[in-house]
PDB file of N, CA and C in Angstrom:
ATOM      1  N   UNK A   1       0.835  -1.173   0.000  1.00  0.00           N
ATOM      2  CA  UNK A   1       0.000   0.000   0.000  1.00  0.00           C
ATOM      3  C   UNK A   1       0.883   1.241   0.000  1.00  0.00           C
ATOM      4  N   UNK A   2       0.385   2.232  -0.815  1.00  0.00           N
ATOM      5  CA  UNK A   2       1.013   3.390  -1.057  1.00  0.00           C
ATOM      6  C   UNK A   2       0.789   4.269   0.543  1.00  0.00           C
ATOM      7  N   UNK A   3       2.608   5.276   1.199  1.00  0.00           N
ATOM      8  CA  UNK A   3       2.100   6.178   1.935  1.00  0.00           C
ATOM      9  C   UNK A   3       1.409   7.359   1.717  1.00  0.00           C
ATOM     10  N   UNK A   4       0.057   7.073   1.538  1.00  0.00           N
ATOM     11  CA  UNK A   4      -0.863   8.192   0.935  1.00  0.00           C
ATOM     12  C   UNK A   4      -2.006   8.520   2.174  1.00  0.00           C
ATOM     13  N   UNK A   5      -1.895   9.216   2.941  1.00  0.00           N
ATOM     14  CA  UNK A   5      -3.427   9.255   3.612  1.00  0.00           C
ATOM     15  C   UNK A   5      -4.446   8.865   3.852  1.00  0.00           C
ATOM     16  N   UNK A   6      -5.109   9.337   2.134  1.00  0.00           N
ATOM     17  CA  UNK A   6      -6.290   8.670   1.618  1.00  0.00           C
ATOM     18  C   UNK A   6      -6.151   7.305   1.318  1.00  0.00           C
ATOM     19  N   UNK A   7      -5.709   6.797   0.788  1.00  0.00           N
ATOM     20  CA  UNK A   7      -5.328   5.589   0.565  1.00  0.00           C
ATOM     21  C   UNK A   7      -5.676   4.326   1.990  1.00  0.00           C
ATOM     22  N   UNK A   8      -5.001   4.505   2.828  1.00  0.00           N
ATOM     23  CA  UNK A   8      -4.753   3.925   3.968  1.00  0.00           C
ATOM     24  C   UNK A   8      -6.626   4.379   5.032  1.00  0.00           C
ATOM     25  N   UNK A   9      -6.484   5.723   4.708  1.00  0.00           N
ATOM     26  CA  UNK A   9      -8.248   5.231   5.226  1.00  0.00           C
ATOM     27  C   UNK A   9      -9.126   4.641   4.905  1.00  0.00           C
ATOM     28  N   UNK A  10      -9.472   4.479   2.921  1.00  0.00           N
ATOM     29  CA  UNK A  10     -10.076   3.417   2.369  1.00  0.00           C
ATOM     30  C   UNK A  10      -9.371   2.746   2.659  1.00  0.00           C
ATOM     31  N   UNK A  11      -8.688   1.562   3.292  1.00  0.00           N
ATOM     32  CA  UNK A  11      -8.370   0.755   3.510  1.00  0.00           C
ATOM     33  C   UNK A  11      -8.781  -0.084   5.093  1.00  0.00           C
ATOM     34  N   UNK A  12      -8.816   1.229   5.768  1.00  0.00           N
ATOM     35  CA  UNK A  12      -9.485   1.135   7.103  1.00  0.00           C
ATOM     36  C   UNK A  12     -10.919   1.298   6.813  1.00  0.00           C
ATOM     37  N   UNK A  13     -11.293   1.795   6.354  1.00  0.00           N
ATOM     38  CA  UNK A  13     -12.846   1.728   6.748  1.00  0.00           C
ATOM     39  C   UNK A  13     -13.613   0.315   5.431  1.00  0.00           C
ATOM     40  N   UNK A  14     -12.542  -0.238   4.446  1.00  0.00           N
ATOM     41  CA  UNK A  14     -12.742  -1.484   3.928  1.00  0.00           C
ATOM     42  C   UNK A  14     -12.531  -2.541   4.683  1.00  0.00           C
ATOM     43  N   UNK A  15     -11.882  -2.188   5.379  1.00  0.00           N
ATOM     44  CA  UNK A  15     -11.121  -3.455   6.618  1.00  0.00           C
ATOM     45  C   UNK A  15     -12.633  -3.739   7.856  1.00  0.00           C
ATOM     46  N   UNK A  16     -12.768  -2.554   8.473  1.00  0.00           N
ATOM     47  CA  UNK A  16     -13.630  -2.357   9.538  1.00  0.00           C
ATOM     48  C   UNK A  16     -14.898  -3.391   9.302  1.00  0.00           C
ATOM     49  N   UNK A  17     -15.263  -2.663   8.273  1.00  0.00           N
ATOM     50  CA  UNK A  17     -16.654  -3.453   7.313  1.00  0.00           C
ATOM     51  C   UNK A  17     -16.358  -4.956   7.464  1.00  0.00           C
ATOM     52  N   UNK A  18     -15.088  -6.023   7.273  1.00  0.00           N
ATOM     53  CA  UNK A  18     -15.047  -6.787   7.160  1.00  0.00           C
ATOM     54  C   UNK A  18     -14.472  -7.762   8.430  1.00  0.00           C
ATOM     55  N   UNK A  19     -14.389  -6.992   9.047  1.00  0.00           N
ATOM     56  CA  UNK A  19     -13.390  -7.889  10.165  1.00  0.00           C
ATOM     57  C   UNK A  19     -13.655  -7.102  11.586  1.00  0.00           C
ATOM     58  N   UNK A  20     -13.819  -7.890  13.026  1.00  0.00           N
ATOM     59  CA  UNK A  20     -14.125  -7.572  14.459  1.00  0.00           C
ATOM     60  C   UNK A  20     -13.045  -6.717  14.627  1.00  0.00           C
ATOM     61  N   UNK A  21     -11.450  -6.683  14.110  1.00  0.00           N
ATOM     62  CA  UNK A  21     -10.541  -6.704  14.762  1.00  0.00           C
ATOM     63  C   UNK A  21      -9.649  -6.190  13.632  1.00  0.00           C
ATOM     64  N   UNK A  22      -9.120  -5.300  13.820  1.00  0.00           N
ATOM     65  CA  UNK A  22      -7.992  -4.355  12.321  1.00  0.00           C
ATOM     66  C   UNK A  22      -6.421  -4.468  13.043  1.00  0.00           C
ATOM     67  N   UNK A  23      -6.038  -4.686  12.548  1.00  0.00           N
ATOM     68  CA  UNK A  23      -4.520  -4.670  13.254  1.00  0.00           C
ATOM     69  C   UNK A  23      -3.680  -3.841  12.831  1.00  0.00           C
ATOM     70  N   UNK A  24      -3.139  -2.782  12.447  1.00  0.00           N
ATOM     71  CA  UNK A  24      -2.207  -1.642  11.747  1.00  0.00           C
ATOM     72  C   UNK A  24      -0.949  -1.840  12.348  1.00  0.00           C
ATOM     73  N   UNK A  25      -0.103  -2.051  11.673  1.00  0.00           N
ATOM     74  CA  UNK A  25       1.517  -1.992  11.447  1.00  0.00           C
ATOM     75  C   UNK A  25       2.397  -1.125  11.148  1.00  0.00           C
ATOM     76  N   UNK A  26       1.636  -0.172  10.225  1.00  0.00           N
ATOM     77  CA  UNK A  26       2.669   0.828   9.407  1.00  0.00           C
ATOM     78  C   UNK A  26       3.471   0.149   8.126  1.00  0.00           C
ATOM     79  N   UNK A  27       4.624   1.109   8.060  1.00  0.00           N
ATOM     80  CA  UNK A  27       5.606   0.453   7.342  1.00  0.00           C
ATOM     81  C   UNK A  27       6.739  -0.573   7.853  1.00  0.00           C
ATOM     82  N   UNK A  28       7.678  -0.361   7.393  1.00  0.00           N
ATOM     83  CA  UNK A  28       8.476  -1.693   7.409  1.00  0.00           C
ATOM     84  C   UNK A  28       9.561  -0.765   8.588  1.00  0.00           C
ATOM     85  N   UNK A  29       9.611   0.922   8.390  1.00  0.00           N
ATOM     86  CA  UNK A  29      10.233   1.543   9.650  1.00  0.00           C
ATOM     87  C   UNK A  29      10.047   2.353   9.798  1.00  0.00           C
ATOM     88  N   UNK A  30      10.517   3.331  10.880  1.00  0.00           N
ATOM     89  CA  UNK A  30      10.231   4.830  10.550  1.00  0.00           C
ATOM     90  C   UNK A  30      11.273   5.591   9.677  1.00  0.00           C
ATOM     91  N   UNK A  31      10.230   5.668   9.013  1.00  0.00           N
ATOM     92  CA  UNK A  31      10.760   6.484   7.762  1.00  0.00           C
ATOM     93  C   UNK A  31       9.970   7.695   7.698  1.00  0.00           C
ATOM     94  N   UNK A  32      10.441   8.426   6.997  1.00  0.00           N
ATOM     95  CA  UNK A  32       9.690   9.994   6.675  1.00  0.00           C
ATOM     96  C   UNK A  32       8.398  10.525   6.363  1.00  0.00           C
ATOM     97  N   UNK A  33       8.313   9.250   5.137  1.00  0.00           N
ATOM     98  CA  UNK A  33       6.977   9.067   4.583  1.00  0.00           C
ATOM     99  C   UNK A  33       6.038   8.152   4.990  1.00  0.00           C
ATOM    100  N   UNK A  34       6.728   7.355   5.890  1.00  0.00           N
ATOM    101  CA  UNK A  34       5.458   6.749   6.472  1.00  0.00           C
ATOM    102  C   UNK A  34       4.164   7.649   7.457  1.00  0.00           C
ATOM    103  N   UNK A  35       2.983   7.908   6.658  1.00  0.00           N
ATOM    104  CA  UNK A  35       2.148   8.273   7.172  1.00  0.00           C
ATOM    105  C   UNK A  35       1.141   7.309   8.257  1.00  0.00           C
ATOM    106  N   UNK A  36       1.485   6.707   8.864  1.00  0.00           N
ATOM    107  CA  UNK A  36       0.050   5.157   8.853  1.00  0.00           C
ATOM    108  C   UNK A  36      -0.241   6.413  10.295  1.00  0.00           C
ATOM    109  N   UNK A  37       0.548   6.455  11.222  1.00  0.00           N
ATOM    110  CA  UNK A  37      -0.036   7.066  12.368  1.00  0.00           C
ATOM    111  C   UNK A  37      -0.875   8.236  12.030  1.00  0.00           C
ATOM    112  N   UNK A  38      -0.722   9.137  11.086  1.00  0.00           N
ATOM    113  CA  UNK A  38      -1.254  10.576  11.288  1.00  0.00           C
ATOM    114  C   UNK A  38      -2.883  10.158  10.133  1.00  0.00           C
ATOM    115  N   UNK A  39      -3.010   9.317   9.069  1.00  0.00           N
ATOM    116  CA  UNK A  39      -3.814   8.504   8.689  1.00  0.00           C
ATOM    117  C   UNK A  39      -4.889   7.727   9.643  1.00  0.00           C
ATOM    118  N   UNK A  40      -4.380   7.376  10.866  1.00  0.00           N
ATOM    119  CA  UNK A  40      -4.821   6.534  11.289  1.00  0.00           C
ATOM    120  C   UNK A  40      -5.635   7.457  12.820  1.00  0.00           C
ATOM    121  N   UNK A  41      -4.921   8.792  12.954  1.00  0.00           N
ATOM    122  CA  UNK A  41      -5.428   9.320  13.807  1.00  0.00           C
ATOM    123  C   UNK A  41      -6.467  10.490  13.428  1.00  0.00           C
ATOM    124  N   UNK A  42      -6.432  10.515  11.974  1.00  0.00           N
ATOM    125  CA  UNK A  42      -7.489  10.990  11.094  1.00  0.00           C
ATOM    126  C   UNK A  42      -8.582  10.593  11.406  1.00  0.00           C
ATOM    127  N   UNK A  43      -8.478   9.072  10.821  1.00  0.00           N
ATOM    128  CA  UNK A  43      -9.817   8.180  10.765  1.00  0.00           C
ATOM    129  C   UNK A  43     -10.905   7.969  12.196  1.00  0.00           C
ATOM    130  N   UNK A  44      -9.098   8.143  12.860  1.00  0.00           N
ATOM    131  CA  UNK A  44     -10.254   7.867  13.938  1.00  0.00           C
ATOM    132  C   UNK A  44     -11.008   9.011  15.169  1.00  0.00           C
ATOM    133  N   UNK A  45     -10.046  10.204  14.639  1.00  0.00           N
ATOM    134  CA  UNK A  45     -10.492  11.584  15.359  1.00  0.00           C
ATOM    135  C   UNK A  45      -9.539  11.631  16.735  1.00  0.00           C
ATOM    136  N   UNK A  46      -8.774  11.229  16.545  1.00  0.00           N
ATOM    137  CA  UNK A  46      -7.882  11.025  18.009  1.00  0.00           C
ATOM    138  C   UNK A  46      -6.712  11.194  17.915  1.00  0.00           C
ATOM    139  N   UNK A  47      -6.548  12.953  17.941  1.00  0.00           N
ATOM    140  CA  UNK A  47      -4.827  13.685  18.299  1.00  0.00           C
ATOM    141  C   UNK A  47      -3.797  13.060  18.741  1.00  0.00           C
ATOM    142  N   UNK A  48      -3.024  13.002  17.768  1.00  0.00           N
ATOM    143  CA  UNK A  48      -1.692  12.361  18.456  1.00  0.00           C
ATOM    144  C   UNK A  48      -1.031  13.714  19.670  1.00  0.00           C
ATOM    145  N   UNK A  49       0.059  13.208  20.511  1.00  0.00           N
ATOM    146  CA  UNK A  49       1.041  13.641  20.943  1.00  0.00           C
ATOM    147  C   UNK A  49       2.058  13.183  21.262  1.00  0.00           C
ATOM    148  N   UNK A  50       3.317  13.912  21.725  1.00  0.00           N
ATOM    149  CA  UNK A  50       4.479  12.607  21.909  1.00  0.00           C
ATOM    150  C   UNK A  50       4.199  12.851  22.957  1.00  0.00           C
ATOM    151  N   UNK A  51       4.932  11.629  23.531  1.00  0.00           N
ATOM    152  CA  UNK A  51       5.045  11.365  24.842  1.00  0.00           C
ATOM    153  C   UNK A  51       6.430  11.383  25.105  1.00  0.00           C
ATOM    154  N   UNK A  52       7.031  12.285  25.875  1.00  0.00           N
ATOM    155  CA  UNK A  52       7.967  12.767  26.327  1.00  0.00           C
ATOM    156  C   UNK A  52       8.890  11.323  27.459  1.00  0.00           C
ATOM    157  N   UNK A  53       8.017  11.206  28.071  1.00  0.00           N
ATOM    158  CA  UNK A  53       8.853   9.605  28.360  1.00  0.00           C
ATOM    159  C   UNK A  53       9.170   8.462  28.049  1.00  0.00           C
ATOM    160  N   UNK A  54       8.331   8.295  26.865  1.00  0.00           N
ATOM    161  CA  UNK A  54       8.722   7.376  26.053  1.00  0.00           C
ATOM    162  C   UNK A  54       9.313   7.292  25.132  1.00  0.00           C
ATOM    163  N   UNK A  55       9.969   8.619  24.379  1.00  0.00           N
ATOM    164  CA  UNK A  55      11.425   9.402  23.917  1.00  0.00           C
ATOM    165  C   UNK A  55      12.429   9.241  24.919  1.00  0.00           C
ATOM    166  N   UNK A  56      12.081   9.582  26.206  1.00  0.00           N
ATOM    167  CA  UNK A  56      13.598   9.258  27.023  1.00  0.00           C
ATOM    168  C   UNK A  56      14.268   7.848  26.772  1.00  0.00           C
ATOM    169  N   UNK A  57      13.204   7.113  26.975  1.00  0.00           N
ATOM    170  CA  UNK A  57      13.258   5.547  27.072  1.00  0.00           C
ATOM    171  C   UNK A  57      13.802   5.075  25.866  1.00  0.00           C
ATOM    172  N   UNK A  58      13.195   6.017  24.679  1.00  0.00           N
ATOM    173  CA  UNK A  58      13.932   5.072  23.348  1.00  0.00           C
ATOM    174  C   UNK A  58      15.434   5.527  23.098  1.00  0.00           C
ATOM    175  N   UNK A  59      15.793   6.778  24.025  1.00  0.00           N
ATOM    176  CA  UNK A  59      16.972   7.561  24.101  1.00  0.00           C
ATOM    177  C   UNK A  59      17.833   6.678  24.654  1.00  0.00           C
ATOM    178  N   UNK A  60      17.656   6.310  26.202  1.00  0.00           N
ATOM    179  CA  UNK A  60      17.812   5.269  26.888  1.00  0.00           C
ATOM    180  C   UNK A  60      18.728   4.355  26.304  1.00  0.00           C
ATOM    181  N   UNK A  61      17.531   3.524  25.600  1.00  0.00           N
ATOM    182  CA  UNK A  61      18.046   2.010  25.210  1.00  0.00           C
ATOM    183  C   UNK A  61      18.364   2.213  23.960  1.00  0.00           C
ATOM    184  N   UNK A  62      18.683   3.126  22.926  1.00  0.00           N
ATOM    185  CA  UNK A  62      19.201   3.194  21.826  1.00  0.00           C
ATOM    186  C   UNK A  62      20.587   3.862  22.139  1.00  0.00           C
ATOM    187  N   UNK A  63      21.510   4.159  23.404  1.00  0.00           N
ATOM    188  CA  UNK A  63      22.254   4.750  23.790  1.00  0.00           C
ATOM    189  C   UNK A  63      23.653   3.825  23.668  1.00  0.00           C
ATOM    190  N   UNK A  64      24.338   4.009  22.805  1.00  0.00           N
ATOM    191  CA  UNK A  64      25.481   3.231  22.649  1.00  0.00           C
ATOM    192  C   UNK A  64      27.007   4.034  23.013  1.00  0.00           C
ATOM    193  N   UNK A  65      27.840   3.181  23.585  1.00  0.00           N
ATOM    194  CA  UNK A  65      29.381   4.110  23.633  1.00  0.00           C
ATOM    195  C   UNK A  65      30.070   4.563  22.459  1.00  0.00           C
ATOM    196  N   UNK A  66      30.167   5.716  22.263  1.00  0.00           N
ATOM    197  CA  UNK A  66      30.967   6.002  20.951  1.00  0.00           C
ATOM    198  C   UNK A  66      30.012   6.541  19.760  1.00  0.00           C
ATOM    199  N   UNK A  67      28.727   6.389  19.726  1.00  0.00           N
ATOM    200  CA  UNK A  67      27.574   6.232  18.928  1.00  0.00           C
ATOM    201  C   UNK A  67      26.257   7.250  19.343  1.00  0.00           C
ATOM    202  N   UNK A  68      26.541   8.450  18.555  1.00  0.00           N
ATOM    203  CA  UNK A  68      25.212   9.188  18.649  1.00  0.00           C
ATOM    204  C   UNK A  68      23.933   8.657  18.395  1.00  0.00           C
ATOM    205  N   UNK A  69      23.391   8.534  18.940  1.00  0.00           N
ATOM    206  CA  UNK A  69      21.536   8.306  18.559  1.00  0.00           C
ATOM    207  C   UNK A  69      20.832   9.529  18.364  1.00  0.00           C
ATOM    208  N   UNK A  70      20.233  10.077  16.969  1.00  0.00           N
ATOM    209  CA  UNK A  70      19.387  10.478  16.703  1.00  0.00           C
ATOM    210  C   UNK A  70      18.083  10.053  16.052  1.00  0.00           C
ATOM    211  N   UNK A  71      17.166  10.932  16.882  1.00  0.00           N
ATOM    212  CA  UNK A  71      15.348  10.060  16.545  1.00  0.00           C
ATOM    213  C   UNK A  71      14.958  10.871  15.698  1.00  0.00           C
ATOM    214  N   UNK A  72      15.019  10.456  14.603  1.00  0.00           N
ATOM    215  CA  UNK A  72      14.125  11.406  13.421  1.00  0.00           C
ATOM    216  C   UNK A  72      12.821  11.370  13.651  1.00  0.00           C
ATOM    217  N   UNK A  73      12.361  12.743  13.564  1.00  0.00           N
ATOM    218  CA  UNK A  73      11.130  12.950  13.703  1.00  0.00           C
ATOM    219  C   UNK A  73       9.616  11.818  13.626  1.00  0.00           C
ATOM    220  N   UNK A  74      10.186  10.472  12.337  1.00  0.00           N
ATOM    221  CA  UNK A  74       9.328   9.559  12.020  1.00  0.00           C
ATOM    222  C   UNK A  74       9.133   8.771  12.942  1.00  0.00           C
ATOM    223  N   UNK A  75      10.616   8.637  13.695  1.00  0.00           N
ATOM    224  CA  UNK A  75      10.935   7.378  14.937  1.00  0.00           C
ATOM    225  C   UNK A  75      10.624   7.953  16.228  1.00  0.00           C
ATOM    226  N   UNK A  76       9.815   9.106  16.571  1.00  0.00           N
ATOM    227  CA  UNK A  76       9.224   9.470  17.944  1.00  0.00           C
ATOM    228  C   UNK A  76       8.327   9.034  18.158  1.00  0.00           C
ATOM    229  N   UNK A  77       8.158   8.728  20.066  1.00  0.00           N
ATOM    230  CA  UNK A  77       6.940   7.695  20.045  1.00  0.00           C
ATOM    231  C   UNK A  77       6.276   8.860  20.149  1.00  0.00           C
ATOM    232  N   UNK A  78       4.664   8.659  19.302  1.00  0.00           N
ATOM    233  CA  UNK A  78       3.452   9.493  19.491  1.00  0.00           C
ATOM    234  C   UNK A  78       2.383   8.526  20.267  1.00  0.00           C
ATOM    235  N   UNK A  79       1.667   9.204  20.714  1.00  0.00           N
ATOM    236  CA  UNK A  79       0.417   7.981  21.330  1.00  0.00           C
ATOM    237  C   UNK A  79      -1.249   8.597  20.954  1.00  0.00           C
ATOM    238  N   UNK A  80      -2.010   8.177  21.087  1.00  0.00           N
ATOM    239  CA  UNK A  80      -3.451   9.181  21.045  1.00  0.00           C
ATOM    240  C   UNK A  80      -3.288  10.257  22.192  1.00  0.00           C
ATOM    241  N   UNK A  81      -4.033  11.189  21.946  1.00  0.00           N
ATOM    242  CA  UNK A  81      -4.194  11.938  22.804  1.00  0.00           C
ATOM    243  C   UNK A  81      -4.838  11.116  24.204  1.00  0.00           C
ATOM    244  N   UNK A  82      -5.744  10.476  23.964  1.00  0.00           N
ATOM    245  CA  UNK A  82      -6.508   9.778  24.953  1.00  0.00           C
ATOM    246  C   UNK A  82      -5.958   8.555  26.232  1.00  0.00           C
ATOM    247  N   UNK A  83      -4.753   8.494  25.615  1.00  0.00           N
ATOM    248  CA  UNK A  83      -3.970   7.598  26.292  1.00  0.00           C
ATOM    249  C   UNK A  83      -3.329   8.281  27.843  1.00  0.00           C
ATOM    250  N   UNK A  84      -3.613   7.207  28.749  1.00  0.00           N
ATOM    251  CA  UNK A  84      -3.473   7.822  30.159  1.00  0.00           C
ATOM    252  C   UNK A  84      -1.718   7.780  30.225  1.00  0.00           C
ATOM    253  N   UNK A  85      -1.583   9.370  31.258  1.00  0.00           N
ATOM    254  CA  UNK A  85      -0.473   9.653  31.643  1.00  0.00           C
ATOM    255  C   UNK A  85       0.510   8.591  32.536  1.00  0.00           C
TER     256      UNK A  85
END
């Protein structure tokens, strides 16, 4: 499936129709163009935000000696807005 917006919501609301249970993956990583989260928080009316501790955490454990870790913007964790603190 193409990272297209539209695309990926007909796909969700073809899915819904057919099945109890939708499972979304995204792409294969975070990449730039992967839209599935901001698509997916479209469809369903539910603001992303990051979550600031769960950036520390991927800071954390992606933390190597000798080895900068940077999180491109694609690879930040976002969550729904609705998700408890």
């Amino acid at each position: 499936m193409d990272d297209k917006i539209a695309d990926i919501k007909e796909a969700l609301r073809t899915s819904i129709q057919k099945a109890p249970l939708v499972i979304v993956t995204g792409g294969l990583g975070p990449t730039v163009n992967d839209v599935t989260r901001e698509a997916l928080a479209e469809f369903t009316g539910v603001e992303l935000r990051e979550q600031p501790e769960a950036l520390a955490e991927m800071e954390r454990r992606f933390k190597m000696p000798g080895i900068s870790c940077v999180l491109i913007s694609a690879a930040r964790p976002w969550c729904r807005s609705a998700a408890p603190t």
